[in-house]
N, C-alpha and C. Protein backbone atom coordinates (compact mmCIF):
# COMPACT_ATOMS: atom_id res chain seq x y z
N UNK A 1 -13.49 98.43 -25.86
CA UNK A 1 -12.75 97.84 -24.77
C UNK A 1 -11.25 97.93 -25.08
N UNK A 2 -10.08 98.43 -23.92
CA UNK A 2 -9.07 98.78 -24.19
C UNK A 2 -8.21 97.00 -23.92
N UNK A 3 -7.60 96.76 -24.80
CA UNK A 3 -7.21 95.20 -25.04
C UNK A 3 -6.30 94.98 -23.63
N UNK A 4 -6.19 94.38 -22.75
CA UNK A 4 -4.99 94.21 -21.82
C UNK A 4 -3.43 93.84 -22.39
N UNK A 5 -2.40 94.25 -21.63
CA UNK A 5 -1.10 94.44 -22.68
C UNK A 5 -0.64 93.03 -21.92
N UNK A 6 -0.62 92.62 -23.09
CA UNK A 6 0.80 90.67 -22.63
C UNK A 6 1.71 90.94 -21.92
N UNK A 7 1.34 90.29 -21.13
CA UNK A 7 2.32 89.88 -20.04
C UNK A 7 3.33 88.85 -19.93
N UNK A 8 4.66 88.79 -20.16
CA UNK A 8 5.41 87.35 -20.43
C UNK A 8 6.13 87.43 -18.94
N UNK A 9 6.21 85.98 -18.82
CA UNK A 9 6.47 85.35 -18.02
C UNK A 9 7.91 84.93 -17.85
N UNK A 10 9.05 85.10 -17.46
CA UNK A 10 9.79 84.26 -17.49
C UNK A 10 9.87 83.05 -16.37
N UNK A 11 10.24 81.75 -16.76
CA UNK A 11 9.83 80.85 -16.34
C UNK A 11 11.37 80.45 -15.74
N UNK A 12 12.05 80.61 -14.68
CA UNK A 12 13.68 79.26 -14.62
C UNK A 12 13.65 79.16 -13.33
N UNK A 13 14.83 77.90 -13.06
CA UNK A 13 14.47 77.07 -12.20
C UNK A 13 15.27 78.01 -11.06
N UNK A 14 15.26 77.09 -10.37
CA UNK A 14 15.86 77.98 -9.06
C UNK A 14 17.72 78.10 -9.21
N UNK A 15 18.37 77.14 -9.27
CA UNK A 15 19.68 78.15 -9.53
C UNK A 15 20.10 78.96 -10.66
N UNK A 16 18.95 79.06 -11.88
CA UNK A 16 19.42 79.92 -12.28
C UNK A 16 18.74 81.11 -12.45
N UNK A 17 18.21 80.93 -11.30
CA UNK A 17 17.73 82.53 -10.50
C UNK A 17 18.87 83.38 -9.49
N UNK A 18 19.04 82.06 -8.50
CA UNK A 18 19.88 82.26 -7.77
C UNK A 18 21.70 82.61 -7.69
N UNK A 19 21.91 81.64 -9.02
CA UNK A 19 23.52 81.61 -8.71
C UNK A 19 24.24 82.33 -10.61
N UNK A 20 23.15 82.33 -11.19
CA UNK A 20 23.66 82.98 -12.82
C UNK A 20 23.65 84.21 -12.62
N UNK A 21 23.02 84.68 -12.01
CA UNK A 21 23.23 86.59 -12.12
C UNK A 21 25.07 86.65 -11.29
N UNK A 22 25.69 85.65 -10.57
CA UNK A 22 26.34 86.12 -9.77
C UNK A 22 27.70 85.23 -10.23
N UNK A 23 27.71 84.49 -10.70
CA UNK A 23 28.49 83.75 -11.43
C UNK A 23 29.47 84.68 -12.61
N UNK A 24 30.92 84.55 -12.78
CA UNK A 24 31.69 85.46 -13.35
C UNK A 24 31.96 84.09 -14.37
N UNK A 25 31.31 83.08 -14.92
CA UNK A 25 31.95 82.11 -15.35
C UNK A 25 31.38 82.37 -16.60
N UNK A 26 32.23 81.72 -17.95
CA UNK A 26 31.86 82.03 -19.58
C UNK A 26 31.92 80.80 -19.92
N UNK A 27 30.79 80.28 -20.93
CA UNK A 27 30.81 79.10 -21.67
C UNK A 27 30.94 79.37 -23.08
N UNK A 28 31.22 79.47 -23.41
CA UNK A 28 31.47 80.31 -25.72
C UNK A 28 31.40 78.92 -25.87
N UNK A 29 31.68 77.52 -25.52
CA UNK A 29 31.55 76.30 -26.07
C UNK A 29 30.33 75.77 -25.83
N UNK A 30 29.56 76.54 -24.92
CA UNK A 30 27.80 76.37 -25.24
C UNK A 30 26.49 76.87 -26.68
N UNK A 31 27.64 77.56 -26.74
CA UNK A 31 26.97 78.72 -28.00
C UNK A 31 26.05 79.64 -27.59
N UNK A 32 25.92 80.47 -29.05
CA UNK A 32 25.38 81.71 -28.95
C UNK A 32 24.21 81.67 -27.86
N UNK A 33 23.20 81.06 -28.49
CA UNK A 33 22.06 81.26 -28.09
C UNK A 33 21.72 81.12 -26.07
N UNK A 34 23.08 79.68 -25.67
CA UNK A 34 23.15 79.80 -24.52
C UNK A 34 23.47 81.21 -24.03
N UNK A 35 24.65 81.35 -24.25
CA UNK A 35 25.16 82.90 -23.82
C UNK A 35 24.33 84.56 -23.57
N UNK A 36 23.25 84.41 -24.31
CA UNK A 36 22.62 85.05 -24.78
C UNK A 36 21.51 85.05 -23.60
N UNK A 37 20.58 83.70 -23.04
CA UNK A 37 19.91 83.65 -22.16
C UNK A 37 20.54 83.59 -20.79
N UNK A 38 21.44 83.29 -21.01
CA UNK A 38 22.22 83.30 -19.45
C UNK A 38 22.46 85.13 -19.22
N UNK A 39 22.73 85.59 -20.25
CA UNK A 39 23.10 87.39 -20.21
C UNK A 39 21.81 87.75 -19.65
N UNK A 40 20.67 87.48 -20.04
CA UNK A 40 18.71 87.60 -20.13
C UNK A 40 18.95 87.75 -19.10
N UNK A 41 19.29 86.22 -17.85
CA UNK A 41 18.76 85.98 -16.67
C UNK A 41 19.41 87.08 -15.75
N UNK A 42 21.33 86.90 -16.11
CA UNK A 42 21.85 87.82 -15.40
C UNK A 42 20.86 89.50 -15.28
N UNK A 43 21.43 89.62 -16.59
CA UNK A 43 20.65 91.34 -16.45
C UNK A 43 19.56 91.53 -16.33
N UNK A 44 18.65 90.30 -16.08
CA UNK A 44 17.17 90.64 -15.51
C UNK A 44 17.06 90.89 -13.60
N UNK A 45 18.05 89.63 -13.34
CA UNK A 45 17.78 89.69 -11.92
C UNK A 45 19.15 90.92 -11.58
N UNK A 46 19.67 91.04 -12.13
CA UNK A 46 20.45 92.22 -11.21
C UNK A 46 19.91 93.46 -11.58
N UNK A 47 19.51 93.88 -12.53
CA UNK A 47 19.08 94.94 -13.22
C UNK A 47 17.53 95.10 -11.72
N UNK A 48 17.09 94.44 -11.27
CA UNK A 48 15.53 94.75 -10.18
C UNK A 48 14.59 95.31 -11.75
N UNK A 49 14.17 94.57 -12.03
CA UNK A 49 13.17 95.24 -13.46
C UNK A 49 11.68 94.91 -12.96
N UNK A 50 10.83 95.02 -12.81
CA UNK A 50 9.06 94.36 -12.47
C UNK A 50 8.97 93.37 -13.59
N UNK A 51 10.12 92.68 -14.48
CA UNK A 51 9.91 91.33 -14.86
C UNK A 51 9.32 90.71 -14.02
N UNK A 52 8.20 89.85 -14.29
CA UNK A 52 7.77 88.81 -13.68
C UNK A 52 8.48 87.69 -14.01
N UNK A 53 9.27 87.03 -12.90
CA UNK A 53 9.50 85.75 -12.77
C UNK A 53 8.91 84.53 -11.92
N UNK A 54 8.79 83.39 -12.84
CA UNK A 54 8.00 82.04 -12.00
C UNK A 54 9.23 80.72 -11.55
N UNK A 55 9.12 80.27 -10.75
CA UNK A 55 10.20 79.20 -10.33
C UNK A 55 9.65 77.88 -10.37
N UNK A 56 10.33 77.45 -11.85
CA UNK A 56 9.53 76.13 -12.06
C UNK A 56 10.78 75.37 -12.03
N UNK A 57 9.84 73.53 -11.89
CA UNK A 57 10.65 72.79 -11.86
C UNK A 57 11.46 72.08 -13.23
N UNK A 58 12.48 71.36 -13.18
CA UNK A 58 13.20 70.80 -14.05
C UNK A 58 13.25 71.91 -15.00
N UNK A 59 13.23 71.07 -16.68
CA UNK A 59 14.59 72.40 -17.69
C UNK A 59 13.65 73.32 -17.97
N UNK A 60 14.37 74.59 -18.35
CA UNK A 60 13.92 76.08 -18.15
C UNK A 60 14.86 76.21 -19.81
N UNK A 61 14.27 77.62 -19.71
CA UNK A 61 14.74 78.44 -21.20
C UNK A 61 16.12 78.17 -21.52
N UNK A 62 17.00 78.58 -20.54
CA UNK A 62 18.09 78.51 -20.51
C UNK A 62 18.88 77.01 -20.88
N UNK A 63 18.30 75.85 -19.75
CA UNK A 63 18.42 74.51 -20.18
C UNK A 63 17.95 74.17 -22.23
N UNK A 64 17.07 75.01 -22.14
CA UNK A 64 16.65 74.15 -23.63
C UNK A 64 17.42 74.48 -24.47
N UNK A 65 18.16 75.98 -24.66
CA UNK A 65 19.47 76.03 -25.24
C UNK A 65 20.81 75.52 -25.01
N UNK A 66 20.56 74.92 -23.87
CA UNK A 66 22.11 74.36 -23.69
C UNK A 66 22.11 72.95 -24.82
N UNK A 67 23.81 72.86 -24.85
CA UNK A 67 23.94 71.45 -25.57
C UNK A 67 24.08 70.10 -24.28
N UNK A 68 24.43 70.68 -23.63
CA UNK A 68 24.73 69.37 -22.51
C UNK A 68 23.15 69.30 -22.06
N UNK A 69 21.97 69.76 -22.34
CA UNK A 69 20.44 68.51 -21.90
C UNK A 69 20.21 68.47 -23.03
N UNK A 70 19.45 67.54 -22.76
CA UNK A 70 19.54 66.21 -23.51
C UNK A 70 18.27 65.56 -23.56
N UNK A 71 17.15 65.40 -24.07
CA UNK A 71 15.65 64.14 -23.87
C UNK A 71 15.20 64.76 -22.42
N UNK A 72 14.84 66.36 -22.41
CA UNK A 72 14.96 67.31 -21.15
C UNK A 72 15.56 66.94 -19.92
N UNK A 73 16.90 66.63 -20.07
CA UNK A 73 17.39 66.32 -19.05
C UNK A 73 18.93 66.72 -18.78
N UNK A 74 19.20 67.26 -18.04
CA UNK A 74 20.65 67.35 -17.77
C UNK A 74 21.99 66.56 -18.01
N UNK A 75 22.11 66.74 -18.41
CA UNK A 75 23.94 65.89 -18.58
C UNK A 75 25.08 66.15 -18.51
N UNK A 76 25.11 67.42 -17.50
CA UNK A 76 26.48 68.13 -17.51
C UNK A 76 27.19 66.81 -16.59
N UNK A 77 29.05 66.82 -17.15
CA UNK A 77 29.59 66.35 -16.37
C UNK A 77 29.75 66.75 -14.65
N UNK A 78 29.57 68.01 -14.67
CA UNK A 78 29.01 68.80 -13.08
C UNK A 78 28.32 68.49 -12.13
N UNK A 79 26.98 68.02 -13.03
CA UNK A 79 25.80 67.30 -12.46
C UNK A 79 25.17 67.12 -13.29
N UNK A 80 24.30 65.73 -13.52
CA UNK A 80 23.50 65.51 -14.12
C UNK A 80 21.66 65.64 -13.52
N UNK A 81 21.06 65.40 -14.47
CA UNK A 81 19.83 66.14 -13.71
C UNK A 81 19.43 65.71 -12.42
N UNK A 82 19.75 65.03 -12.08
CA UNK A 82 19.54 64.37 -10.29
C UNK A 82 20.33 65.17 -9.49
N UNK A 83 21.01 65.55 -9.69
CA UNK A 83 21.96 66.67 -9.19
C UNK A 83 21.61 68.01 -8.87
N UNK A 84 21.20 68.62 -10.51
CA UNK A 84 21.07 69.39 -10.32
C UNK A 84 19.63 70.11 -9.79
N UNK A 85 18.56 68.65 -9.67
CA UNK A 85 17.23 69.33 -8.96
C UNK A 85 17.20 69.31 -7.35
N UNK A 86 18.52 68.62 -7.02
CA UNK A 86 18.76 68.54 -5.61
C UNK A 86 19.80 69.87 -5.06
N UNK A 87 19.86 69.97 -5.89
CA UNK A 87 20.69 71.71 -5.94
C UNK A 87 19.22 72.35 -5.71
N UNK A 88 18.25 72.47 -6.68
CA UNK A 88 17.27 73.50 -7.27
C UNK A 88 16.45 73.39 -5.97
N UNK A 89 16.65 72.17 -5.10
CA UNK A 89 15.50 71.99 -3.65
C UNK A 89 16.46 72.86 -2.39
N UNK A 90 18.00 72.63 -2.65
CA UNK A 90 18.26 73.39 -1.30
C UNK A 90 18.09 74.75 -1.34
N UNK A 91 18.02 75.34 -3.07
CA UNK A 91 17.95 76.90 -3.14
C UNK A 91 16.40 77.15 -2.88
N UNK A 92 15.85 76.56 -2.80
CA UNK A 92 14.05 76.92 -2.58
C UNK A 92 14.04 77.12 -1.08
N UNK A 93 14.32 75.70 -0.71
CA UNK A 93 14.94 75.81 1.27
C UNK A 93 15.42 76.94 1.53
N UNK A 94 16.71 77.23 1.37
CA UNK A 94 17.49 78.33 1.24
C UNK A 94 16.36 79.71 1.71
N UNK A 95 15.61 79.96 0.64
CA UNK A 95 15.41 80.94 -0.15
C UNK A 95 13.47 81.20 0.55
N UNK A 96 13.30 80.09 1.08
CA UNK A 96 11.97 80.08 1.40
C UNK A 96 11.11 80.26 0.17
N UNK A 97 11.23 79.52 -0.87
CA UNK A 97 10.27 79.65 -1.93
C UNK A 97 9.67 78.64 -2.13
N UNK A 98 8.72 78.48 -3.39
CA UNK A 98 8.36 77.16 -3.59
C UNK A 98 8.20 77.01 -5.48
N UNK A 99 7.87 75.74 -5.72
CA UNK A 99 8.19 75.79 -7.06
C UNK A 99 6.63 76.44 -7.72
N UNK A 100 6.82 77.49 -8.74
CA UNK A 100 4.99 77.89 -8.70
C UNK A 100 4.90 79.17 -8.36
N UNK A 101 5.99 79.71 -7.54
CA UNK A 101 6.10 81.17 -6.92
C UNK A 101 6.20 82.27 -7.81
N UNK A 102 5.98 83.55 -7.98
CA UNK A 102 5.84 84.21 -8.98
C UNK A 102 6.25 85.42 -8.12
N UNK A 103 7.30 86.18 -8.86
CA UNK A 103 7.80 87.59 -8.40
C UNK A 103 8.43 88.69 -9.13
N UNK A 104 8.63 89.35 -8.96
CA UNK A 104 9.27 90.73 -9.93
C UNK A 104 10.74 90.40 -9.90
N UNK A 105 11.62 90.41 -10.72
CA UNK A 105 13.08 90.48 -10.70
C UNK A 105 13.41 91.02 -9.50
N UNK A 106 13.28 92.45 -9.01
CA UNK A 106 13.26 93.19 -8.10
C UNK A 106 13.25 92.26 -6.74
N UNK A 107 12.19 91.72 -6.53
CA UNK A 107 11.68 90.83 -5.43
C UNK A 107 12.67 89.70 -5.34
N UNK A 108 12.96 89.26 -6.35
CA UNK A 108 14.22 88.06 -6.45
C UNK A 108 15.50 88.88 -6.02
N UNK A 109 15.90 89.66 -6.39
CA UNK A 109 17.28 90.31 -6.16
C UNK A 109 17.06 90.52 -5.39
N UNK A 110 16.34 91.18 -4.30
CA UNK A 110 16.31 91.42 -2.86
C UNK A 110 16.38 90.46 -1.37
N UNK A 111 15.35 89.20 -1.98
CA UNK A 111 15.58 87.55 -1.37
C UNK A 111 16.94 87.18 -1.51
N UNK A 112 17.40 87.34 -2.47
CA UNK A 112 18.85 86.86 -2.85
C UNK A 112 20.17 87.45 -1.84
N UNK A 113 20.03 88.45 -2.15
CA UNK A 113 20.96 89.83 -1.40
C UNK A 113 20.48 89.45 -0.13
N UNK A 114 19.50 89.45 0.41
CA UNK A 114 19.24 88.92 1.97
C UNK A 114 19.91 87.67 2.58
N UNK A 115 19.10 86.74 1.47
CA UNK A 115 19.68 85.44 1.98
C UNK A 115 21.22 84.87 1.28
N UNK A 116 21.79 85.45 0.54
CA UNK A 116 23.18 84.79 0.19
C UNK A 116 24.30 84.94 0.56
N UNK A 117 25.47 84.21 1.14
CA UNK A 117 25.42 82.82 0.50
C UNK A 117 24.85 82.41 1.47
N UNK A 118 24.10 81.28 0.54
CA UNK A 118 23.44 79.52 1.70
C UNK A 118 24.49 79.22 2.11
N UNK A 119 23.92 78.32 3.40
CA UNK A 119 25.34 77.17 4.14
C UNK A 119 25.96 76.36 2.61
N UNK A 120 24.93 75.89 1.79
CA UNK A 120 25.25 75.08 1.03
C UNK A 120 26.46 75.93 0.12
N UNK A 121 26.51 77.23 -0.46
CA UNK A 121 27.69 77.99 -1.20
C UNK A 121 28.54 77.94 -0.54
N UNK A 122 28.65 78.06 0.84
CA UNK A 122 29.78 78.29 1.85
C UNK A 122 30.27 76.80 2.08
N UNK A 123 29.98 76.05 2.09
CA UNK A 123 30.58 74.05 2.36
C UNK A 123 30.77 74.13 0.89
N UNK A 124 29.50 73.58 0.26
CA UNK A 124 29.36 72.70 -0.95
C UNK A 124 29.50 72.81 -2.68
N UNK A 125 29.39 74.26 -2.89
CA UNK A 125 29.37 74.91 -4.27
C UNK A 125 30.74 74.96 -4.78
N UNK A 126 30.95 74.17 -5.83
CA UNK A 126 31.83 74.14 -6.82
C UNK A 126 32.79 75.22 -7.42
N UNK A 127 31.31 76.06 -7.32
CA UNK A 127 31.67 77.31 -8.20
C UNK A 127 32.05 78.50 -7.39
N UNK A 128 32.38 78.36 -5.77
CA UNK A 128 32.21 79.61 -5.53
C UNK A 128 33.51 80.51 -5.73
N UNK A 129 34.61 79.90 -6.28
CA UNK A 129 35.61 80.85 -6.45
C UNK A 129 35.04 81.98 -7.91
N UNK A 130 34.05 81.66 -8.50
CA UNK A 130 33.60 82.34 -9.40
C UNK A 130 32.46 83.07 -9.23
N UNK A 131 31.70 83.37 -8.05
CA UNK A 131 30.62 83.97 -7.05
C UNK A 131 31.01 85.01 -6.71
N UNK A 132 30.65 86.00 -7.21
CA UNK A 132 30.43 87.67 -6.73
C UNK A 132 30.03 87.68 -5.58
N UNK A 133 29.09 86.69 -5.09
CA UNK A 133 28.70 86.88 -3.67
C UNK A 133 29.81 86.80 -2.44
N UNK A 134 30.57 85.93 -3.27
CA UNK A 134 31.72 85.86 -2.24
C UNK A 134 33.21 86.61 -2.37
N UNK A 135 32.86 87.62 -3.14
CA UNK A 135 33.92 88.40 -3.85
C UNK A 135 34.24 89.64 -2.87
């Protein structure tokens, strides 16, 4: 019997599906290891690769390297985790997804490119002077 080849999963939440590939912003005071998965996410979802990605809720890969969460929870002065899962619900809205959804990088970059920016980037996002989308 020919063994089936592993399949990994990447697992993150919804903005940083949505808004890290497109984001021009640098943290070096997060450290390596942050930097490193945030590069992952970027060059996975822009790159269109048949990565499989899943959109789960609360902290993700990326979160567990950060220093600002905390007892899995957010603590950026930005937003703290109440914040930021009320972010993670308008990008699902947004985006017509749900948490549980499973797709190819490819499939994400294409939803994205369709649907961006949300009303919410265009009013409400902090960051969008640093958004390629709006570049």
């Amino acid at each position: 019997m020919i063994p089936k080849p592993v399949v990994s999963i990447a697992k993150w939440r919804p903005h940083h599906i949505f808004c890290v590939p497109y984001l021009s912003v640098n943290f070096p005071e997060r450290g390596k290891a942050f930097n490193e998965t945030e590069c992952k996410i970027k060059e996975t979802i822009l790159s269109g690769t048949d990565t499989i990605i899943e959109v789960i809720e609360g902290v993700d890969e990326l979160c567990h390297v950060c220093p600002l969460c905390k007892d899995d929870s957010c603590q950026s002065p930005n937003g703290n985790e109440d914040a930021v899962r009320k972010w993670d619900k308008i990008i699902l809205r947004g985006l017509d997804i749900s948490y549980g959804e499973r797709g190819t990088a490819m499939n994400f970059k294409v939803l994205i490119d369709k649907k961006a920016p949300l009303e919410f980037c265009r009013t409400r996002c902090s960051w969008k002077d640093q958004c390629a989308i709006f570049g």
